[in-house]
PDB file of N, CA and C in Angstrom:
ATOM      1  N   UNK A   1      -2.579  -7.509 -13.429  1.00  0.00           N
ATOM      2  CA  UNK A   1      -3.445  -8.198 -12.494  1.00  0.00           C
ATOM      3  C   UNK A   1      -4.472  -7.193 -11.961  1.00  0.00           C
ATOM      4  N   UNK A   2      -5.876  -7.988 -12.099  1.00  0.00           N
ATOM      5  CA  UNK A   2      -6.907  -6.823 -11.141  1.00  0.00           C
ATOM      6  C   UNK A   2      -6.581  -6.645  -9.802  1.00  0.00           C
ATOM      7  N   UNK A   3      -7.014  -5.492  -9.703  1.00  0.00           N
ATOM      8  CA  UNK A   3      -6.985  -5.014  -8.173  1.00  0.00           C
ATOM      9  C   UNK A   3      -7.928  -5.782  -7.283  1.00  0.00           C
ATOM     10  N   UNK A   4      -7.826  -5.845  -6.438  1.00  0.00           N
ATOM     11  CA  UNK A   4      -9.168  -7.209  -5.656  1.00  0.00           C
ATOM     12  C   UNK A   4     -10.006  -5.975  -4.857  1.00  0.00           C
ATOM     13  N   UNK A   5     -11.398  -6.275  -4.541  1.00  0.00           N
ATOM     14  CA  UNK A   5     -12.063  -5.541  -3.867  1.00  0.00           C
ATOM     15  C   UNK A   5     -11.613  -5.550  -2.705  1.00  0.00           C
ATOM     16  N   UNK A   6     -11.401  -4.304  -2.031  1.00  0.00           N
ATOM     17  CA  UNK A   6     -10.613  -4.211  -0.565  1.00  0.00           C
ATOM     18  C   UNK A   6     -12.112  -3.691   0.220  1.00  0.00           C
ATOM     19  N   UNK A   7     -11.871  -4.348   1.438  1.00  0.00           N
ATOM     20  CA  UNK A   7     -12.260  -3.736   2.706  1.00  0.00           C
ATOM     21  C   UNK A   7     -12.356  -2.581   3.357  1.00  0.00           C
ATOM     22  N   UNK A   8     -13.410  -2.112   4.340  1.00  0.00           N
ATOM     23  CA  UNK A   8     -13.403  -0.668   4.762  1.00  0.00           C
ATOM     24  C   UNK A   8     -11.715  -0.520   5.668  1.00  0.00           C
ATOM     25  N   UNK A   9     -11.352  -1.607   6.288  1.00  0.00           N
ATOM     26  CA  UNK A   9     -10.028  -1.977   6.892  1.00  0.00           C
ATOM     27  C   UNK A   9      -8.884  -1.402   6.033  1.00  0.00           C
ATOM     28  N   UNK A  10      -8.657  -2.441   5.055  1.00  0.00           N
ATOM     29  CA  UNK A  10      -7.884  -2.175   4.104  1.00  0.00           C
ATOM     30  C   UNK A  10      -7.774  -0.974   3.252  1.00  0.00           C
ATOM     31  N   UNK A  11      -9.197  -0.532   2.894  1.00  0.00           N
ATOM     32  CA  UNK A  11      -8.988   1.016   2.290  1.00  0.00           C
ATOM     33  C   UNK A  11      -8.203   1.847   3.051  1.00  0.00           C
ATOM     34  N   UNK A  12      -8.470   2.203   4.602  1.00  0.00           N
ATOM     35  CA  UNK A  12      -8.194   3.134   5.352  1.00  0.00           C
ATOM     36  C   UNK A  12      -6.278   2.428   5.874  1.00  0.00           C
ATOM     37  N   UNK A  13      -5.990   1.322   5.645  1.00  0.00           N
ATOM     38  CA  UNK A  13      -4.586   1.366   5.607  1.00  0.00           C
ATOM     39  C   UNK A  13      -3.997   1.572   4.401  1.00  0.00           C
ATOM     40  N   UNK A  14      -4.038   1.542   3.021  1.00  0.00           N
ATOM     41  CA  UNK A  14      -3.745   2.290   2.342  1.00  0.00           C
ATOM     42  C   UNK A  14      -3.850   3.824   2.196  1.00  0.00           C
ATOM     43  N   UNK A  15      -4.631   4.154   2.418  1.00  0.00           N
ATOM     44  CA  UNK A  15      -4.970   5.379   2.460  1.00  0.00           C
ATOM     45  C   UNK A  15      -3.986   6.131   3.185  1.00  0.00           C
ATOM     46  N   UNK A  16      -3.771   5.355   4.655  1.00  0.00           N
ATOM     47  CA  UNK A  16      -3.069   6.244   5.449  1.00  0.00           C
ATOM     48  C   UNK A  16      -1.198   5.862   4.792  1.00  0.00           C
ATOM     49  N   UNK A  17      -1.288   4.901   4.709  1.00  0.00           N
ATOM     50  CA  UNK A  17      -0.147   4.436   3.972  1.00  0.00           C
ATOM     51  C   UNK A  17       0.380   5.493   2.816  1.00  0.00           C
ATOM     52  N   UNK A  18      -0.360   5.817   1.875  1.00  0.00           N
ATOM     53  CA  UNK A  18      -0.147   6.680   0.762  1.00  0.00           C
ATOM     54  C   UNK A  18       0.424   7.932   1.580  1.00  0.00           C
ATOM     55  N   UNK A  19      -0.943   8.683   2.384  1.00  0.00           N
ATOM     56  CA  UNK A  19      -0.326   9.347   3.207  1.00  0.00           C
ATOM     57  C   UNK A  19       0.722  10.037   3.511  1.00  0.00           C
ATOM     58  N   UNK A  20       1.461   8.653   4.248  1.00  0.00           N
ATOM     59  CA  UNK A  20       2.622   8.847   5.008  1.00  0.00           C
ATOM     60  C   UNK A  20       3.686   9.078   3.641  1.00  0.00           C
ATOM     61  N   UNK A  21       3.589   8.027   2.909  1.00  0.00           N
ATOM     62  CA  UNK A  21       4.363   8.192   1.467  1.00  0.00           C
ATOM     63  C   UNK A  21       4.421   9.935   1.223  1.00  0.00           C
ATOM     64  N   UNK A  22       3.602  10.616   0.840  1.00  0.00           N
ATOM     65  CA  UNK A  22       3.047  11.789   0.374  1.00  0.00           C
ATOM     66  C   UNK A  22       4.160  12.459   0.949  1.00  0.00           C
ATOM     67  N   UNK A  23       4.019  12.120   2.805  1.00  0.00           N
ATOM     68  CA  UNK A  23       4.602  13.396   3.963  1.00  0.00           C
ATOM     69  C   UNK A  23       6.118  13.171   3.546  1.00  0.00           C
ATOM     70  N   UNK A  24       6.332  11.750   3.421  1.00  0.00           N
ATOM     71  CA  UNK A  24       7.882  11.546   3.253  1.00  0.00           C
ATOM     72  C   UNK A  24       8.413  12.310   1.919  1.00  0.00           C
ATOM     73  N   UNK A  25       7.549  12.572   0.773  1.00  0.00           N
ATOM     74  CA  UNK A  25       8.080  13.301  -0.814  1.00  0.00           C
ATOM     75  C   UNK A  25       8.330  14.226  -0.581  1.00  0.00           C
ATOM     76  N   UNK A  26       7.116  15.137   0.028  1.00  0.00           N
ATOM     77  CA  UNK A  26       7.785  16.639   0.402  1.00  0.00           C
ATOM     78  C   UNK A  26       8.499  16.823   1.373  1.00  0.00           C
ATOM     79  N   UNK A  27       8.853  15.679   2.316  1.00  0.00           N
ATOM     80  CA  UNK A  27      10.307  15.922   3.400  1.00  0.00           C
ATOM     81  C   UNK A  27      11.584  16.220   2.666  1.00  0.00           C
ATOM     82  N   UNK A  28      11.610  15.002   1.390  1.00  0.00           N
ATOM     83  CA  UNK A  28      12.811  14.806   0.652  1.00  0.00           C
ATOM     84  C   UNK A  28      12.653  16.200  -0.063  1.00  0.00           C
ATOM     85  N   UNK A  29      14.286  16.997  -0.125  1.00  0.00           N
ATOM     86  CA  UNK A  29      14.387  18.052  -0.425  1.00  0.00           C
ATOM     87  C   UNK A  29      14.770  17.803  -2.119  1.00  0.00           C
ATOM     88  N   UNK A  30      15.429  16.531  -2.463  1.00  0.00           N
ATOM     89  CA  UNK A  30      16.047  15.836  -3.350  1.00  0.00           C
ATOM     90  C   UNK A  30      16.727  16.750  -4.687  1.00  0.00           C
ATOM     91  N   UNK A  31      17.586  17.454  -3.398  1.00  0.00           N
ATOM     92  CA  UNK A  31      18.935  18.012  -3.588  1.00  0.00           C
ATOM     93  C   UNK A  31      20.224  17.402  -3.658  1.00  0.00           C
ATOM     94  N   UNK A  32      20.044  16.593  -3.100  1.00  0.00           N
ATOM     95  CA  UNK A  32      21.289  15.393  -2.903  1.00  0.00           C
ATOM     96  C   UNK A  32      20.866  14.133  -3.323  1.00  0.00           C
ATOM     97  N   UNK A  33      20.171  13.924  -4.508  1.00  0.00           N
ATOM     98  CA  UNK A  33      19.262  12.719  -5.155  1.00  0.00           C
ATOM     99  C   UNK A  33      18.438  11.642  -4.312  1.00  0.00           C
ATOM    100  N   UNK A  34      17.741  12.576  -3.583  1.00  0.00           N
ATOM    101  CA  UNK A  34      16.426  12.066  -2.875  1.00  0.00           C
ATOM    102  C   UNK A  34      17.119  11.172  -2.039  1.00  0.00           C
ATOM    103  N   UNK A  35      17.086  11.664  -0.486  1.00  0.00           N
ATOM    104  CA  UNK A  35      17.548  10.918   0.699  1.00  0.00           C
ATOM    105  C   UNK A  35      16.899   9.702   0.999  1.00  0.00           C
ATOM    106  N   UNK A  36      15.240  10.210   1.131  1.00  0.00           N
ATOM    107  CA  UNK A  36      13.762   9.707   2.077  1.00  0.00           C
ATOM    108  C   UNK A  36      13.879   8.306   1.445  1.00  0.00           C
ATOM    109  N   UNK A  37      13.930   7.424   2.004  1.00  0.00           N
ATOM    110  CA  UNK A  37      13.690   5.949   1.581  1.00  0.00           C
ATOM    111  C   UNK A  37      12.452   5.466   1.519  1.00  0.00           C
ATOM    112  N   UNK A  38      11.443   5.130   0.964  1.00  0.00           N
ATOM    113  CA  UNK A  38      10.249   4.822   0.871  1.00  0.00           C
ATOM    114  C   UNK A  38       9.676   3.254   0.910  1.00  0.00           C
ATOM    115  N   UNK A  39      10.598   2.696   0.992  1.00  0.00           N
ATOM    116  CA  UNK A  39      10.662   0.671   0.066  1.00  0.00           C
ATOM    117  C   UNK A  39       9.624   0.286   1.490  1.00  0.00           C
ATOM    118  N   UNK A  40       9.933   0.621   2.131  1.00  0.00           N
ATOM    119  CA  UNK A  40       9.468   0.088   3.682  1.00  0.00           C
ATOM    120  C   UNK A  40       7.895   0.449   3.726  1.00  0.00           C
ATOM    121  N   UNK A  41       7.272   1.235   3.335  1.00  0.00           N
ATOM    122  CA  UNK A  41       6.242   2.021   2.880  1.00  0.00           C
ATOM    123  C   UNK A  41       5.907   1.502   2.204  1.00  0.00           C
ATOM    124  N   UNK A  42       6.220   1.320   0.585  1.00  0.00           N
ATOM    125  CA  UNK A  42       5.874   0.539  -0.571  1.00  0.00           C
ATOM    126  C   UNK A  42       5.325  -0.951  -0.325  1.00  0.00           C
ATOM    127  N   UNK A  43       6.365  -1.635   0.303  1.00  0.00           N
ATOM    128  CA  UNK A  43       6.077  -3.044   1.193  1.00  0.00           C
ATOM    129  C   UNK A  43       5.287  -3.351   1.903  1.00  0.00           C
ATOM    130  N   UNK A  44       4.875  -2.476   2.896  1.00  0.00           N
ATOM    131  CA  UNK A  44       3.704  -2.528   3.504  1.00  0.00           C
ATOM    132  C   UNK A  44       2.122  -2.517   2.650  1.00  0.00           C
ATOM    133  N   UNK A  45       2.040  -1.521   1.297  1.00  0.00           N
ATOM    134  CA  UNK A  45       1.444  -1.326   0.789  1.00  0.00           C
ATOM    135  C   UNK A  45       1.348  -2.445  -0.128  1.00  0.00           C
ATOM    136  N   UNK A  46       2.125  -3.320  -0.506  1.00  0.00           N
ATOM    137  CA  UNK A  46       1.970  -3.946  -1.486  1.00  0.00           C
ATOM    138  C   UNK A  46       1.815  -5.355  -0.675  1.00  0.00           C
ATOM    139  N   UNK A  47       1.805  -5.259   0.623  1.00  0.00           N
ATOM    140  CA  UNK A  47       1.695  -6.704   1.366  1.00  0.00           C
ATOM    141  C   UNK A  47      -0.250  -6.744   2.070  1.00  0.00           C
ATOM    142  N   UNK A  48      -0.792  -5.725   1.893  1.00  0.00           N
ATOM    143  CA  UNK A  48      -2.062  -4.858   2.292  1.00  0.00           C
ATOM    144  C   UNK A  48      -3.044  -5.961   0.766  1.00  0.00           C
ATOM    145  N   UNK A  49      -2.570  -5.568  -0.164  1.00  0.00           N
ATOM    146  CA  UNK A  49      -2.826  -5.575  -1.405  1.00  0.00           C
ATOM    147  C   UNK A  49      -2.969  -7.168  -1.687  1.00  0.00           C
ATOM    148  N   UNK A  50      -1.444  -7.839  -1.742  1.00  0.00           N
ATOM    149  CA  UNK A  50      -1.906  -8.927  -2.165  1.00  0.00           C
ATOM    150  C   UNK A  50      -2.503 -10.137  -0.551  1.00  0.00           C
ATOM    151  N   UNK A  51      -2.683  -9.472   0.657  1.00  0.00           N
ATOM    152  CA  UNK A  51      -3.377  -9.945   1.863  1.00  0.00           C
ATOM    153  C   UNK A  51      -5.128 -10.005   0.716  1.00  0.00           C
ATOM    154  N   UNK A  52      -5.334  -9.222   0.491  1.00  0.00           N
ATOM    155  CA  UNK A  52      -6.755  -8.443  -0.256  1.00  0.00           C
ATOM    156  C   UNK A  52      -6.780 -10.019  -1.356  1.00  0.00           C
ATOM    157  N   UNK A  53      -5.549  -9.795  -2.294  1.00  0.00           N
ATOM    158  CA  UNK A  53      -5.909 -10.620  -3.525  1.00  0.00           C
ATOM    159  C   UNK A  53      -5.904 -12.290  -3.217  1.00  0.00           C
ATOM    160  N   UNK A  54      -5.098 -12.440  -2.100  1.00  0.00           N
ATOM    161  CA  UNK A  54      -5.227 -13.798  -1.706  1.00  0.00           C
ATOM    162  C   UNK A  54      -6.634 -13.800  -0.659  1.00  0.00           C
ATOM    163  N   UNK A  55      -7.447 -13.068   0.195  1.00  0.00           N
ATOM    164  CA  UNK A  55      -8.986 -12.864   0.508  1.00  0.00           C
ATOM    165  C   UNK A  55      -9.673 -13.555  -0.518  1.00  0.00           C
ATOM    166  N   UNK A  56      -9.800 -12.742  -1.346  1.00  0.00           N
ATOM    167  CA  UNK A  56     -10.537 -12.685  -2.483  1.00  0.00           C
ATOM    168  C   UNK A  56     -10.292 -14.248  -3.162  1.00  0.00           C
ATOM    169  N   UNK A  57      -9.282 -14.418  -3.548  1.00  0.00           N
ATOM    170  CA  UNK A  57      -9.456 -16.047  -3.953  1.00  0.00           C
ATOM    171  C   UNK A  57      -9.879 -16.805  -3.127  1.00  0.00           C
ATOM    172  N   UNK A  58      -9.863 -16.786  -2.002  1.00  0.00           N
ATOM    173  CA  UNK A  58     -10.286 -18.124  -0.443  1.00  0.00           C
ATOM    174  C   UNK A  58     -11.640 -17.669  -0.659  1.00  0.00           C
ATOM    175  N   UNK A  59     -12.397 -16.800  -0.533  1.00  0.00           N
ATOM    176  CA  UNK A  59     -13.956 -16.454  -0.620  1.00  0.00           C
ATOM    177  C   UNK A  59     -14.629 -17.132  -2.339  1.00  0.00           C
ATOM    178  N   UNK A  60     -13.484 -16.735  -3.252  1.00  0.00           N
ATOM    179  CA  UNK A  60     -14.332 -17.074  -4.314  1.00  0.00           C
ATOM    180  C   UNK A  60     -13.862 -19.189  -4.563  1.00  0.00           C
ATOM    181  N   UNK A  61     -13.216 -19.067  -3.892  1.00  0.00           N
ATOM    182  CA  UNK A  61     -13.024 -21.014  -3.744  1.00  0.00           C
ATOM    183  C   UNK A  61     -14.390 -21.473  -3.233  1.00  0.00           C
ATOM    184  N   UNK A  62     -14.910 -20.742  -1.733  1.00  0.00           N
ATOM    185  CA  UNK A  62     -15.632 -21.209  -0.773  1.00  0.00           C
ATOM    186  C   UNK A  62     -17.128 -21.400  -1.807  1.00  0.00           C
ATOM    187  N   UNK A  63     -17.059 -20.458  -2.799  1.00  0.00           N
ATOM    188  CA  UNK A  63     -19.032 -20.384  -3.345  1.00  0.00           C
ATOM    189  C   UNK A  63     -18.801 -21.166  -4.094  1.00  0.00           C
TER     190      UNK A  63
END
């Protein structure tokens, strides 16, 4: 599936989203098969995304 054109909004919550992802990889020492839970992170990111892909269809209904 294409990616939908995101917003100056939406860029900058992914962005920071990834981010936080990033800070949490190098927390995990994943010595003990990676503690850091990420799903909660992922979810957010992937609820950002299809907010964007369902946008994008209501705008292209409206023309």
């Amino acid at each position: 599936m294409a990616d939908p054109k995101l917003t100056a909004g939406e860029i900058t919550k992914l962005a920071w989203l990834t981010a936080r992802m990033a800070k949490r990889g190098i927390a995990d020492d994943r010595q003990n098969g990676g503690r850091i839970d990420q799903s909660d992170l992922q979810r957010k990111f992937d609820r950002v995304l299809e907010g964007a892909r369902k946008r994008e269809e209501q705008q292209s209904k409206r023309k």
